[in-house]
C-alpha atoms as a PDB file:
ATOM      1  CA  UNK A   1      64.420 -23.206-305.333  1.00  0.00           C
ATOM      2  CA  UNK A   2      63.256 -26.848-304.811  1.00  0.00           C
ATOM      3  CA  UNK A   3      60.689 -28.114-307.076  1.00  0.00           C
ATOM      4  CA  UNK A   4      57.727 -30.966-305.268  1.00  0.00           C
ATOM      5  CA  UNK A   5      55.139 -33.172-306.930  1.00  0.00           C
ATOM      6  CA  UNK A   6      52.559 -33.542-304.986  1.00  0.00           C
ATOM      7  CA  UNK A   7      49.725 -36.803-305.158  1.00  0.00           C
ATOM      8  CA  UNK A   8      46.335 -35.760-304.194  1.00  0.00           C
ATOM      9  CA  UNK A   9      42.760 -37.764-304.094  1.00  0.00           C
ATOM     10  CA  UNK A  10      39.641 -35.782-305.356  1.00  0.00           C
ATOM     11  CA  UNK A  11      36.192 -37.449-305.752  1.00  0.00           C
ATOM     12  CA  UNK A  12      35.367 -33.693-307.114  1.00  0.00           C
ATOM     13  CA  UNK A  13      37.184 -33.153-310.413  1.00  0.00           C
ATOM     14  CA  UNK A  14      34.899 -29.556-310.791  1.00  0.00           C
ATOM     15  CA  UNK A  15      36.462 -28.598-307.011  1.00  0.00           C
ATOM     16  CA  UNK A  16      40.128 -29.619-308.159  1.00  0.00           C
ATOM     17  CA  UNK A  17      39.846 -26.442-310.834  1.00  0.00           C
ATOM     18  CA  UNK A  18      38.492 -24.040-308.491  1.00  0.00           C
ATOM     19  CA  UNK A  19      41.524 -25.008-306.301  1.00  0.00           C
ATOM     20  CA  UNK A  20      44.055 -24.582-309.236  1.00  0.00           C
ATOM     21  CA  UNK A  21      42.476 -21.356-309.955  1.00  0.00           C
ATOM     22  CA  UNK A  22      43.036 -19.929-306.593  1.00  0.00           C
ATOM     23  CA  UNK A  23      46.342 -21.143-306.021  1.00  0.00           C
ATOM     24  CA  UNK A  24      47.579 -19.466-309.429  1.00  0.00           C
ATOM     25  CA  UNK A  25      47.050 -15.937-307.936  1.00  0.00           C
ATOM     26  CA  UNK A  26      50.131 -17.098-305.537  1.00  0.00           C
ATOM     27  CA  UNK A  27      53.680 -16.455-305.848  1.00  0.00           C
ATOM     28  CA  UNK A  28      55.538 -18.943-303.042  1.00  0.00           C
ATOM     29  CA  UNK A  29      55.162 -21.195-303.477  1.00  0.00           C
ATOM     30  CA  UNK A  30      54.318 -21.265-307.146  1.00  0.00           C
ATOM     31  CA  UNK A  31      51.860 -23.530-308.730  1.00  0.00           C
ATOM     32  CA  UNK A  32      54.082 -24.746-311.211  1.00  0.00           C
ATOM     33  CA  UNK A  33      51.152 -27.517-313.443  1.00  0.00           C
ATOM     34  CA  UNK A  34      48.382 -29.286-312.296  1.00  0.00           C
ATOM     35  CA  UNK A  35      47.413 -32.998-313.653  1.00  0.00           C
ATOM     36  CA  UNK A  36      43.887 -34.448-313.096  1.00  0.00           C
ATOM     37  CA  UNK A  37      43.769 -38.181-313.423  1.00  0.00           C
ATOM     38  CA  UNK A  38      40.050 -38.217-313.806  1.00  0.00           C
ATOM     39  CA  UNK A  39      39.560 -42.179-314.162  1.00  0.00           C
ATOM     40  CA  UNK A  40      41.910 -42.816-311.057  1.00  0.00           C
ATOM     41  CA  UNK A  41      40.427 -39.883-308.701  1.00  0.00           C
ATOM     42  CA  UNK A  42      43.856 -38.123-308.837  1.00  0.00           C
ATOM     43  CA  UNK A  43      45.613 -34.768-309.085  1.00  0.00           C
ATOM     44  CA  UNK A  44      49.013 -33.952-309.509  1.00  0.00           C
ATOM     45  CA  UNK A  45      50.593 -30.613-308.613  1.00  0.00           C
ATOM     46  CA  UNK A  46      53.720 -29.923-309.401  1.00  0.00           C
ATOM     47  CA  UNK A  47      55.065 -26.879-306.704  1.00  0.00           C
ATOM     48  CA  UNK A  48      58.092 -24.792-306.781  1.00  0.00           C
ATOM     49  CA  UNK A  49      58.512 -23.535-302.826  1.00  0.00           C
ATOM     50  CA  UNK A  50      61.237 -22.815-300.805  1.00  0.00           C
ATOM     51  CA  UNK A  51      60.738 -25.724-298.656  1.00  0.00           C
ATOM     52  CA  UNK A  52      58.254 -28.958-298.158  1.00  0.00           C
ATOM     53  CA  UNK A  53      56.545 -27.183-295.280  1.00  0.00           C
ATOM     54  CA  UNK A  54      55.414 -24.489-297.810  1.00  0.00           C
ATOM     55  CA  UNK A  55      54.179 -26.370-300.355  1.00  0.00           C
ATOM     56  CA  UNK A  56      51.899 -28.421-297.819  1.00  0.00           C
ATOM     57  CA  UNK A  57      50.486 -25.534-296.745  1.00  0.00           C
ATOM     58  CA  UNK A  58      49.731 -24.380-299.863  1.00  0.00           C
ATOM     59  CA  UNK A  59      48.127 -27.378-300.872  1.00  0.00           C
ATOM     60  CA  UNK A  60      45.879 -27.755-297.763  1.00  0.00           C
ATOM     61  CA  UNK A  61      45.000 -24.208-298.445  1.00  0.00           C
ATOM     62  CA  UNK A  62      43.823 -25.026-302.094  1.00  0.00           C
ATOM     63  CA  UNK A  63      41.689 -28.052-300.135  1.00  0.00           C
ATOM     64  CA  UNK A  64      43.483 -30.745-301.206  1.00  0.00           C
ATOM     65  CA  UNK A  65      44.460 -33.298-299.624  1.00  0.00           C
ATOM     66  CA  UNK A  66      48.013 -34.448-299.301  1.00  0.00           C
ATOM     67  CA  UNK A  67      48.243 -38.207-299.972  1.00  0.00           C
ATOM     68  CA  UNK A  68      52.043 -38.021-300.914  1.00  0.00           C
ATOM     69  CA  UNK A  69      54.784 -35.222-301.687  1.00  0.00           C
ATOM     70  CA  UNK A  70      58.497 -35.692-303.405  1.00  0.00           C
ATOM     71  CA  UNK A  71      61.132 -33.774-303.944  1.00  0.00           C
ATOM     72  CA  UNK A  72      60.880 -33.624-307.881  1.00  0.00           C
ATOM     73  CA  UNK A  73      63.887 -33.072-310.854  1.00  0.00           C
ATOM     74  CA  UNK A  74      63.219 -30.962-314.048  1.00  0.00           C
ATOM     75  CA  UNK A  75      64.490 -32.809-316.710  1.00  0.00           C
ATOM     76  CA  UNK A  76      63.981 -30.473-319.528  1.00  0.00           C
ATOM     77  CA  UNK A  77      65.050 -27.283-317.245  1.00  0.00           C
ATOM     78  CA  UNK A  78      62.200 -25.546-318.908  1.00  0.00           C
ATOM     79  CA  UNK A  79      59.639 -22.838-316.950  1.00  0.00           C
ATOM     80  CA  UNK A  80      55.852 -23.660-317.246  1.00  0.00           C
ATOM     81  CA  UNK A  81      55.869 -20.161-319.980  1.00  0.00           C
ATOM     82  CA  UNK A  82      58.504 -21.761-321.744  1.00  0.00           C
ATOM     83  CA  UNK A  83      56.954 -24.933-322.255  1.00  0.00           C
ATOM     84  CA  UNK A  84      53.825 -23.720-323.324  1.00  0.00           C
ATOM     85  CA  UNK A  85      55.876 -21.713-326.534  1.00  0.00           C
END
């Protein structure tokens, strides 16, 4: 399954981990990490979803906005639980 990084502007960092919170009790797509960039206004999601359509649905449902989404590469070919070991 594709994996999509996803740019999103948020004036309300306390809103953006509400969001992340709710969209972690969802399977597919799956919330894969979430980056706040609180200096630049910014968060990062990083989705794995079968396709983009999914993913900016998901998003939107979280509240976010969707400023910009890419198709994204794992590098290390790790899971998010693996990672965190």
């Amino acid at each position: 399954m594709p994996d999509f990084l996803v740019h999103s502007y948020v004036a309300d960092p306390g809103h953006v981990i509400s969001a992340v919170g709710l969209a972690q009790r969802s399977d597919s797509p799956r919330l894969m990490r979430a980056i706040l960039i609180p200096d630049d206004e910014i968060v990062l999601t990083l989705w794995r979803g079968a396709d983009r359509d999914a993913v900016c649905q998901a998003t939107s449902a979280m509240g976010l906005a969707l400023d910009r989404i890419s198709t994204a590469e794992d590098l290390l070919g790790q899971d998010t639980e693996d990672a965190q070991d």
